[in-house]
PDB file of N, CA and C in Angstrom:
ATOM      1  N   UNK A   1     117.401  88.536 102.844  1.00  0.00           N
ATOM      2  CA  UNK A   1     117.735  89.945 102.865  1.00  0.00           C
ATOM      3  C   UNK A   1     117.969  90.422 101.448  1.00  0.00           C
ATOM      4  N   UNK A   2     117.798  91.627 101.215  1.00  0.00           N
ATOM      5  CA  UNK A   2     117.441  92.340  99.490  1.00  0.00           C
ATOM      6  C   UNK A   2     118.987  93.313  99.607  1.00  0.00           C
ATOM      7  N   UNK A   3     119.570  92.472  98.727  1.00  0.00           N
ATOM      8  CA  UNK A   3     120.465  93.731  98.372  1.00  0.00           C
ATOM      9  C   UNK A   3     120.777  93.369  96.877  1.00  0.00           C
ATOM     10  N   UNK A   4     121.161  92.381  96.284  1.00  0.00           N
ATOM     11  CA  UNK A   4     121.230  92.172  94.981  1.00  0.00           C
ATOM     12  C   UNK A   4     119.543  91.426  94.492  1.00  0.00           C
ATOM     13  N   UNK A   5     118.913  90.848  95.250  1.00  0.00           N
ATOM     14  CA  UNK A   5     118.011  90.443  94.878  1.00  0.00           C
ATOM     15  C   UNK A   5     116.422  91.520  94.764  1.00  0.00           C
ATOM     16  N   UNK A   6     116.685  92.646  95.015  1.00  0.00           N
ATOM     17  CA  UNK A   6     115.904  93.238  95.723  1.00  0.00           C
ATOM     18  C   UNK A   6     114.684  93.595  94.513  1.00  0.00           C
ATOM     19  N   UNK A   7     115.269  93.588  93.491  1.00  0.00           N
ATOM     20  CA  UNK A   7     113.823  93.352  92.183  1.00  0.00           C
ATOM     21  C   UNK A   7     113.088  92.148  92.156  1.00  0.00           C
ATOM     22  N   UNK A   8     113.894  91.179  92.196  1.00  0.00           N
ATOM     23  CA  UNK A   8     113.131  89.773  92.497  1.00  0.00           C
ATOM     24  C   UNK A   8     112.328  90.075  93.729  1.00  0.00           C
ATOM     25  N   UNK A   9     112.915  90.121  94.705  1.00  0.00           N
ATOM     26  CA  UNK A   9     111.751  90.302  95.716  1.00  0.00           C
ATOM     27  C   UNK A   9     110.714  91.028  95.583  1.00  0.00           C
ATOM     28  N   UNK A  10     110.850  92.616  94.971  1.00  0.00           N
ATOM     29  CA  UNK A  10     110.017  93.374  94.360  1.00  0.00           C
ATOM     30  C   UNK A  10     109.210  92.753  93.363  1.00  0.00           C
ATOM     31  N   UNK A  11     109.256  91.744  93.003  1.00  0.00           N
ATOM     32  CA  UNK A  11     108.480  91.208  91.158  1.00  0.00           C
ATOM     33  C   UNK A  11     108.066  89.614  91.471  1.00  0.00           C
ATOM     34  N   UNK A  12     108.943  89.111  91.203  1.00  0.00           N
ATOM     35  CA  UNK A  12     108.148  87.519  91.619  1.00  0.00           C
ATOM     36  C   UNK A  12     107.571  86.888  92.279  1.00  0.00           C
ATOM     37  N   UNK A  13     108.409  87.573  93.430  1.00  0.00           N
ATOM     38  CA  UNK A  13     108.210  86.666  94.801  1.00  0.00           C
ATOM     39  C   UNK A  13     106.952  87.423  95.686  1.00  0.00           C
ATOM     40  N   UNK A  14     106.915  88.670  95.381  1.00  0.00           N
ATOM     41  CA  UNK A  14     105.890  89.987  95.889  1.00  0.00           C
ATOM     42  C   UNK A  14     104.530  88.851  95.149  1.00  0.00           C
ATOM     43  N   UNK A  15     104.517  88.759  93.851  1.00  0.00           N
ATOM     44  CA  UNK A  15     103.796  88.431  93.013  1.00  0.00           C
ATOM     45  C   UNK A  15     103.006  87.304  93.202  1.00  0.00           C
ATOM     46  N   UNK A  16     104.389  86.295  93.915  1.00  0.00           N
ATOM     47  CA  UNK A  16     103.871  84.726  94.069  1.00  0.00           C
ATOM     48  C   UNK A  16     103.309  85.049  95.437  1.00  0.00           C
ATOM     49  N   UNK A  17     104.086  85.246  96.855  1.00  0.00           N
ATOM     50  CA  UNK A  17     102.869  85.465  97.789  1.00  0.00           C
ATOM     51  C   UNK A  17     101.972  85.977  98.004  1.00  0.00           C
ATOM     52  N   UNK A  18     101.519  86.937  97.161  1.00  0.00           N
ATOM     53  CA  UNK A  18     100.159  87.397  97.012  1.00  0.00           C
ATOM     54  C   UNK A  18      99.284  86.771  96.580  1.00  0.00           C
ATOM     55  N   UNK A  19      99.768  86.143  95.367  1.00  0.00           N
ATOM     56  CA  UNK A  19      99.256  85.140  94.749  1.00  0.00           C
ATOM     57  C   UNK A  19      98.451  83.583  95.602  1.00  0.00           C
ATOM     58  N   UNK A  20      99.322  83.444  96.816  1.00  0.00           N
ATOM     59  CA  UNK A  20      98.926  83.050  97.682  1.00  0.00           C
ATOM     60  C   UNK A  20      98.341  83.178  98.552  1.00  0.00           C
ATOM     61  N   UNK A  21      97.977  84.369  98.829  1.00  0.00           N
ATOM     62  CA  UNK A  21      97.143  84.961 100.111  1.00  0.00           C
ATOM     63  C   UNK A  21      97.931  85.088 101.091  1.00  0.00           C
ATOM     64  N   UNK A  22      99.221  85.338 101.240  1.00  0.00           N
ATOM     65  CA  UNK A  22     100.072  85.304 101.995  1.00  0.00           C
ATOM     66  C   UNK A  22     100.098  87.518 102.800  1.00  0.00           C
ATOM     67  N   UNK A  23      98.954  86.707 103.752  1.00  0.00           N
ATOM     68  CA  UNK A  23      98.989  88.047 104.308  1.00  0.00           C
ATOM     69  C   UNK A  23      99.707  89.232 104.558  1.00  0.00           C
ATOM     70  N   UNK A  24     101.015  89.136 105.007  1.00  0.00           N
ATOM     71  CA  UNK A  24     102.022  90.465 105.356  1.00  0.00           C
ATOM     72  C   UNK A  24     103.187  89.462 104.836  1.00  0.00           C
ATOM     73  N   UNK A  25     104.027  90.632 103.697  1.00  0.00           N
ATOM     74  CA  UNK A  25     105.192  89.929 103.291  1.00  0.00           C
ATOM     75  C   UNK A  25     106.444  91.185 103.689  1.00  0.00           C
ATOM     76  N   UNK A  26     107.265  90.800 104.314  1.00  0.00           N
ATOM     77  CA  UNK A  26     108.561  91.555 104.687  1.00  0.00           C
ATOM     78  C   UNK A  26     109.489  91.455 103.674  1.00  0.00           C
ATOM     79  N   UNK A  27     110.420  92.673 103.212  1.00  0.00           N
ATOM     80  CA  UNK A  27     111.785  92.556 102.470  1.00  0.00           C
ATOM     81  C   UNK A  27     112.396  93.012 103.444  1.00  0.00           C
ATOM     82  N   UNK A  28     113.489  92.793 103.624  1.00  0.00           N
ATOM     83  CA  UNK A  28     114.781  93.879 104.240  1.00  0.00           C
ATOM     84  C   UNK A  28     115.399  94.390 103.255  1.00  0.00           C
ATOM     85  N   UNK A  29     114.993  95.391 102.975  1.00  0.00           N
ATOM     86  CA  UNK A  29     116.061  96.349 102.136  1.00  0.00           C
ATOM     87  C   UNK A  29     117.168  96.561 102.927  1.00  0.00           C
ATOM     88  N   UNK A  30     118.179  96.038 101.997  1.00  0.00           N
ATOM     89  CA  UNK A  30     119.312  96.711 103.090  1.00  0.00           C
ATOM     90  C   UNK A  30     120.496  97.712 102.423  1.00  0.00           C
ATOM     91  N   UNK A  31     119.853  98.108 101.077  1.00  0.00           N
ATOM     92  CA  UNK A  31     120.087  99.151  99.897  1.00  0.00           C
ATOM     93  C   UNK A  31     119.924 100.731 100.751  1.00  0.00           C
ATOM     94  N   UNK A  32     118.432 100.113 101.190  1.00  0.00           N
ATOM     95  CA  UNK A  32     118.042 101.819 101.796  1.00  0.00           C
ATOM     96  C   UNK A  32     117.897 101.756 103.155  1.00  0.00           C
ATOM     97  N   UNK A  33     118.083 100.851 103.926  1.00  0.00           N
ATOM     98  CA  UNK A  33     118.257 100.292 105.698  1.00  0.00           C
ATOM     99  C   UNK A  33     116.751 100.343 105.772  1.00  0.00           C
ATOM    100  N   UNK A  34     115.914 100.022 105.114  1.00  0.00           N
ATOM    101  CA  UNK A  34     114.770  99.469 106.163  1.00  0.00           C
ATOM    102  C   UNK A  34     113.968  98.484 105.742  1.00  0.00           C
ATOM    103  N   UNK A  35     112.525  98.332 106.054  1.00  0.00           N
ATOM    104  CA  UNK A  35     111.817  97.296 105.823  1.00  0.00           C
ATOM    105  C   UNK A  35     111.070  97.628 105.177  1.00  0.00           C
ATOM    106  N   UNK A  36     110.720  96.405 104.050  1.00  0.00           N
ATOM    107  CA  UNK A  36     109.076  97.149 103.719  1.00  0.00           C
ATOM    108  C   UNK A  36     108.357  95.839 103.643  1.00  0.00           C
ATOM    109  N   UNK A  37     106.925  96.602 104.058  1.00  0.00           N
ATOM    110  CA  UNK A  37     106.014  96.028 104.521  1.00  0.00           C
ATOM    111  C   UNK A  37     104.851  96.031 103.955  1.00  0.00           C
ATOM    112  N   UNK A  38     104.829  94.960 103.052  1.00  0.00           N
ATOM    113  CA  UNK A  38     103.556  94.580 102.270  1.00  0.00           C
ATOM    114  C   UNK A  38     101.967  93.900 102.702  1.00  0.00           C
ATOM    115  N   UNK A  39     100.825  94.224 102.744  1.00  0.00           N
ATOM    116  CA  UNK A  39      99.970  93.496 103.276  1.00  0.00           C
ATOM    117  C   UNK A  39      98.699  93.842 102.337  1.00  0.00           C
ATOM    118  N   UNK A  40      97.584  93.121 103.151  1.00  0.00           N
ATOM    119  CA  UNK A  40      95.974  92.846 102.095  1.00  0.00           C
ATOM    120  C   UNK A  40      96.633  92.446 100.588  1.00  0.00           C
ATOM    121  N   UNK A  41      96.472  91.186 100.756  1.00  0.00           N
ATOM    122  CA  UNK A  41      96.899  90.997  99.535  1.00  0.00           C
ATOM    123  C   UNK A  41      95.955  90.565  98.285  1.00  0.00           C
ATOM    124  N   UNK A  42      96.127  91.349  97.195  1.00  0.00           N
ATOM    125  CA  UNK A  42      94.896  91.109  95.746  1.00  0.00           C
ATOM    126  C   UNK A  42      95.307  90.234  95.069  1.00  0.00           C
ATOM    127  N   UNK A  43      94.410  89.140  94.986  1.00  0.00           N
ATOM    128  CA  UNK A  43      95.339  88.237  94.388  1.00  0.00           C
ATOM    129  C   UNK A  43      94.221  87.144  93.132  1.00  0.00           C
ATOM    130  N   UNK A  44      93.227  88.101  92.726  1.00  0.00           N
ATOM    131  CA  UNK A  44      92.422  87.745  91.471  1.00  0.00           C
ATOM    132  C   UNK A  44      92.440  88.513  90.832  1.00  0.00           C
ATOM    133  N   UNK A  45      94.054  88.696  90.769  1.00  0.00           N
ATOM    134  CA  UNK A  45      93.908  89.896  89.019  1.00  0.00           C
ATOM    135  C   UNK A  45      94.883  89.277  88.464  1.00  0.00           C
ATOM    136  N   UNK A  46      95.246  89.166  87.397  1.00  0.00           N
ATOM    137  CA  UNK A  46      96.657  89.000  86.556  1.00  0.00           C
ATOM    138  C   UNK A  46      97.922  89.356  86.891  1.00  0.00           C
ATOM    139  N   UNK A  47      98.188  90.520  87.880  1.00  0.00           N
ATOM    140  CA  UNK A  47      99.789  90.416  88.672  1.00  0.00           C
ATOM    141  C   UNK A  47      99.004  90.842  89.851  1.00  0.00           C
ATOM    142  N   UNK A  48      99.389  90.218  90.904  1.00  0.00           N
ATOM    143  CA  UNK A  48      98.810  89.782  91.847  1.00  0.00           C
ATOM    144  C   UNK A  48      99.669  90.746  92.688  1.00  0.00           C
ATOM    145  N   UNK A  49      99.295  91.261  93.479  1.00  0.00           N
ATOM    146  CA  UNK A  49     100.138  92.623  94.512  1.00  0.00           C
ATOM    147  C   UNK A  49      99.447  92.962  95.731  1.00  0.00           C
ATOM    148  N   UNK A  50      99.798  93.660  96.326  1.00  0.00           N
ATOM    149  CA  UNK A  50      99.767  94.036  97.828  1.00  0.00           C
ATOM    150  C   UNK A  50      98.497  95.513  97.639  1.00  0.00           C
ATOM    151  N   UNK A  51      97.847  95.728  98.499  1.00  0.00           N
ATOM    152  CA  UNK A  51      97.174  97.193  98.779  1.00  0.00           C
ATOM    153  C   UNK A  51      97.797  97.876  99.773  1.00  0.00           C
ATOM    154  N   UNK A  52      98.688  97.525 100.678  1.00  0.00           N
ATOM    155  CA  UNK A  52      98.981  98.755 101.395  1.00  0.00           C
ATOM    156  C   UNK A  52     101.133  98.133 101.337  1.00  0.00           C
ATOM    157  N   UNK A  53     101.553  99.053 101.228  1.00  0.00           N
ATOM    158  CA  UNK A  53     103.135  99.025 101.450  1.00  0.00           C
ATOM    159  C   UNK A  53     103.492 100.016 102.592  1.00  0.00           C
ATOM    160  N   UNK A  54     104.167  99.954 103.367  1.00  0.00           N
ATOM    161  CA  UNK A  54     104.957 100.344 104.552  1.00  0.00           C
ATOM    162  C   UNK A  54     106.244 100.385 104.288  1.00  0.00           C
ATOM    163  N   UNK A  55     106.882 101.397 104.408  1.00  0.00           N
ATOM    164  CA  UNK A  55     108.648 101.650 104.579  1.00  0.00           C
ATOM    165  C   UNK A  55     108.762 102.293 105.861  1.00  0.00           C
ATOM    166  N   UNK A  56     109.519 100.986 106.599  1.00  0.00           N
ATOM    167  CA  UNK A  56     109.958 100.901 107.925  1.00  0.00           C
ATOM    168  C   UNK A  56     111.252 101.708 107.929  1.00  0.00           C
ATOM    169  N   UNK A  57     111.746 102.731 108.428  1.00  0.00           N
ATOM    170  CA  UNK A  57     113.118 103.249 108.378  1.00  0.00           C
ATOM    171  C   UNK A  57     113.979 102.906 109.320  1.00  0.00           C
ATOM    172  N   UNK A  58     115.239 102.934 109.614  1.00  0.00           N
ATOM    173  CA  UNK A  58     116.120 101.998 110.004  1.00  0.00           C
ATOM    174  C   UNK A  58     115.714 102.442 111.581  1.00  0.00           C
ATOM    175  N   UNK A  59     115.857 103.932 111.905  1.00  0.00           N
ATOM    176  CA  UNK A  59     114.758 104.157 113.385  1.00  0.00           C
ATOM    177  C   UNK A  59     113.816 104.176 114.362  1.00  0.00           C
ATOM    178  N   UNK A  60     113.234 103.402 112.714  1.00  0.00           N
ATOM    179  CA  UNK A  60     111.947 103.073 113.848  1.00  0.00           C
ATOM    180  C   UNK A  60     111.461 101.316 113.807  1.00  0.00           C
ATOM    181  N   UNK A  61     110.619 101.113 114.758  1.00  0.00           N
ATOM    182  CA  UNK A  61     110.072  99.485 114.868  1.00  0.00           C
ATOM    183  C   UNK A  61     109.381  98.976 114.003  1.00  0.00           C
ATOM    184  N   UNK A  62     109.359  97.571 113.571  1.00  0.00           N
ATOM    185  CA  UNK A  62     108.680  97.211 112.935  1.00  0.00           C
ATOM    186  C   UNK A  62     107.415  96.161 113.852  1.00  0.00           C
ATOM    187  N   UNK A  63     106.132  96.400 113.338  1.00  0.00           N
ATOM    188  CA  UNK A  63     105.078  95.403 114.332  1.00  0.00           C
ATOM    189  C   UNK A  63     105.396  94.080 114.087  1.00  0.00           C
ATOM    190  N   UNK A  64     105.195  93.036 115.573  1.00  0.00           N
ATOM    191  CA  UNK A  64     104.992  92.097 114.623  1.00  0.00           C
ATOM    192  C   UNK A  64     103.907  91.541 115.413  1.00  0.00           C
ATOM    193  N   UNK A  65     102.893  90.805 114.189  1.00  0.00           N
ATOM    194  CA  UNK A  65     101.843  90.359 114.547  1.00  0.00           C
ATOM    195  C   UNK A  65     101.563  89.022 113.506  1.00  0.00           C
ATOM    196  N   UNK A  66     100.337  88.151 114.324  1.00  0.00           N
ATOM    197  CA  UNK A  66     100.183  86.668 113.561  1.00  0.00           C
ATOM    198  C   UNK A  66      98.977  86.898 113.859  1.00  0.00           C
ATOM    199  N   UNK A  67      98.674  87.009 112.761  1.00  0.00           N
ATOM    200  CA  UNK A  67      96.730  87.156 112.708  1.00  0.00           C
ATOM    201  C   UNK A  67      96.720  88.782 113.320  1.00  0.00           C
ATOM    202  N   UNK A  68      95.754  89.037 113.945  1.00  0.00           N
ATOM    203  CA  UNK A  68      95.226  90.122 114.830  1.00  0.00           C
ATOM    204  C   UNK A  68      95.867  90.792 115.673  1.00  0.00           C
ATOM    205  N   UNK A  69      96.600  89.820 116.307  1.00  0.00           N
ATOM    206  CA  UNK A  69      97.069  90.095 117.854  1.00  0.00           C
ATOM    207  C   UNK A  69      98.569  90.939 117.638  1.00  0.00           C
ATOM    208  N   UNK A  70      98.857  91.738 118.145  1.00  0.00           N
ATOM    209  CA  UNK A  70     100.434  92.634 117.729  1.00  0.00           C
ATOM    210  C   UNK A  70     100.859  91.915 118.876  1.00  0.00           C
ATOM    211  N   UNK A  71     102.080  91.320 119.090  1.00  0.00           N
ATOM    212  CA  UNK A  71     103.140  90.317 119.961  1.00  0.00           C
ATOM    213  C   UNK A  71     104.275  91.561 120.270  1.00  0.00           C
ATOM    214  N   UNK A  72     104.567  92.362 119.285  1.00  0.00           N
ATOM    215  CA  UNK A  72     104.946  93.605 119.679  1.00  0.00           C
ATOM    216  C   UNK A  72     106.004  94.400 118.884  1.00  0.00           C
ATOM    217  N   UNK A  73     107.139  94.765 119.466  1.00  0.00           N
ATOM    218  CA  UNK A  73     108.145  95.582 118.092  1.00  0.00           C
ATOM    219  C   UNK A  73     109.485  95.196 117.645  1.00  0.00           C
ATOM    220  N   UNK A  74     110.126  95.162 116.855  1.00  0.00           N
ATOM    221  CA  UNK A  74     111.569  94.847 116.504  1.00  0.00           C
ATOM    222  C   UNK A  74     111.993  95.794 115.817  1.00  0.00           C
ATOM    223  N   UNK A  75     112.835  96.515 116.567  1.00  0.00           N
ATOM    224  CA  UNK A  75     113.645  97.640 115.986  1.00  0.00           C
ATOM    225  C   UNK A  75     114.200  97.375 115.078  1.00  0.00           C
ATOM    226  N   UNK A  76     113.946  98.196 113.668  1.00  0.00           N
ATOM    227  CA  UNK A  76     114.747  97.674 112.067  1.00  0.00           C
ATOM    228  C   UNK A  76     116.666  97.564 112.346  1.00  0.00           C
ATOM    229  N   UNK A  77     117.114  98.647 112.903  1.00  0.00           N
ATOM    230  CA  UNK A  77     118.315  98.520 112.920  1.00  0.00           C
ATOM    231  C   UNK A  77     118.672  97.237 113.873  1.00  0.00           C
ATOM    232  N   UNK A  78     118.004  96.441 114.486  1.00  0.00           N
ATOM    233  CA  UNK A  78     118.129  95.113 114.717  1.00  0.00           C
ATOM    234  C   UNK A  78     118.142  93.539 113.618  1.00  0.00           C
ATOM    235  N   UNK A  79     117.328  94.075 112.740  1.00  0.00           N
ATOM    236  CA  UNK A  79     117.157  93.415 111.522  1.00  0.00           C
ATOM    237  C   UNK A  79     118.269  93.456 110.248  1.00  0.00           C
ATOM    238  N   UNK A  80     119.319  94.768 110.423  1.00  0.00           N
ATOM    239  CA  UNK A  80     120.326  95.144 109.477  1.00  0.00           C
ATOM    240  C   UNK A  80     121.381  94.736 110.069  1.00  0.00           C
ATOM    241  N   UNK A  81     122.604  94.348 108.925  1.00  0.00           N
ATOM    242  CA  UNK A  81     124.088  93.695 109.143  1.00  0.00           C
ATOM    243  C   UNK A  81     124.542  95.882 109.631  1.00  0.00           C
TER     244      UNK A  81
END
């Protein structure tokens, strides 16, 4: 969960799973109550980053899916202390 770490998650770690091909990467912001949602990840350039970002707000669901298939929703304010 991102509350003091939440640049690191934003910078390194954004950086390193992309870097990996690491398809959809989740933070919990819990600075601004929601999720964000990183995916397609570019990862043959020199800082390696996401093409699409999503900010999940604390009202609404977040998808969840493994590969293709959507398994279905988890309400963000389920995900927050």
């Amino acid at each position: 969960m991102a509350d003091s770490s939440l640049s690191r998650d934003r910078g390194i770690k954004l950086r390193s799973y992309a870097r990996a091909g690491i398809a959809c990467y989740w933070i919990i912001n819990l600075l601004e109550r929601c999720v964000e949602v990183y995916t397609r990840p570019i990862n043959q350039t020199p800082e390696p980053s996401y093409l699409d970002k999503q900010m999940i707000t604390e009202s609404e669901s977040v998808a969840l899916s493994i590969g293709d298939p959507e398994l279905g929703h988890i309400p963000v304010r389920d995900l927050l202390p």
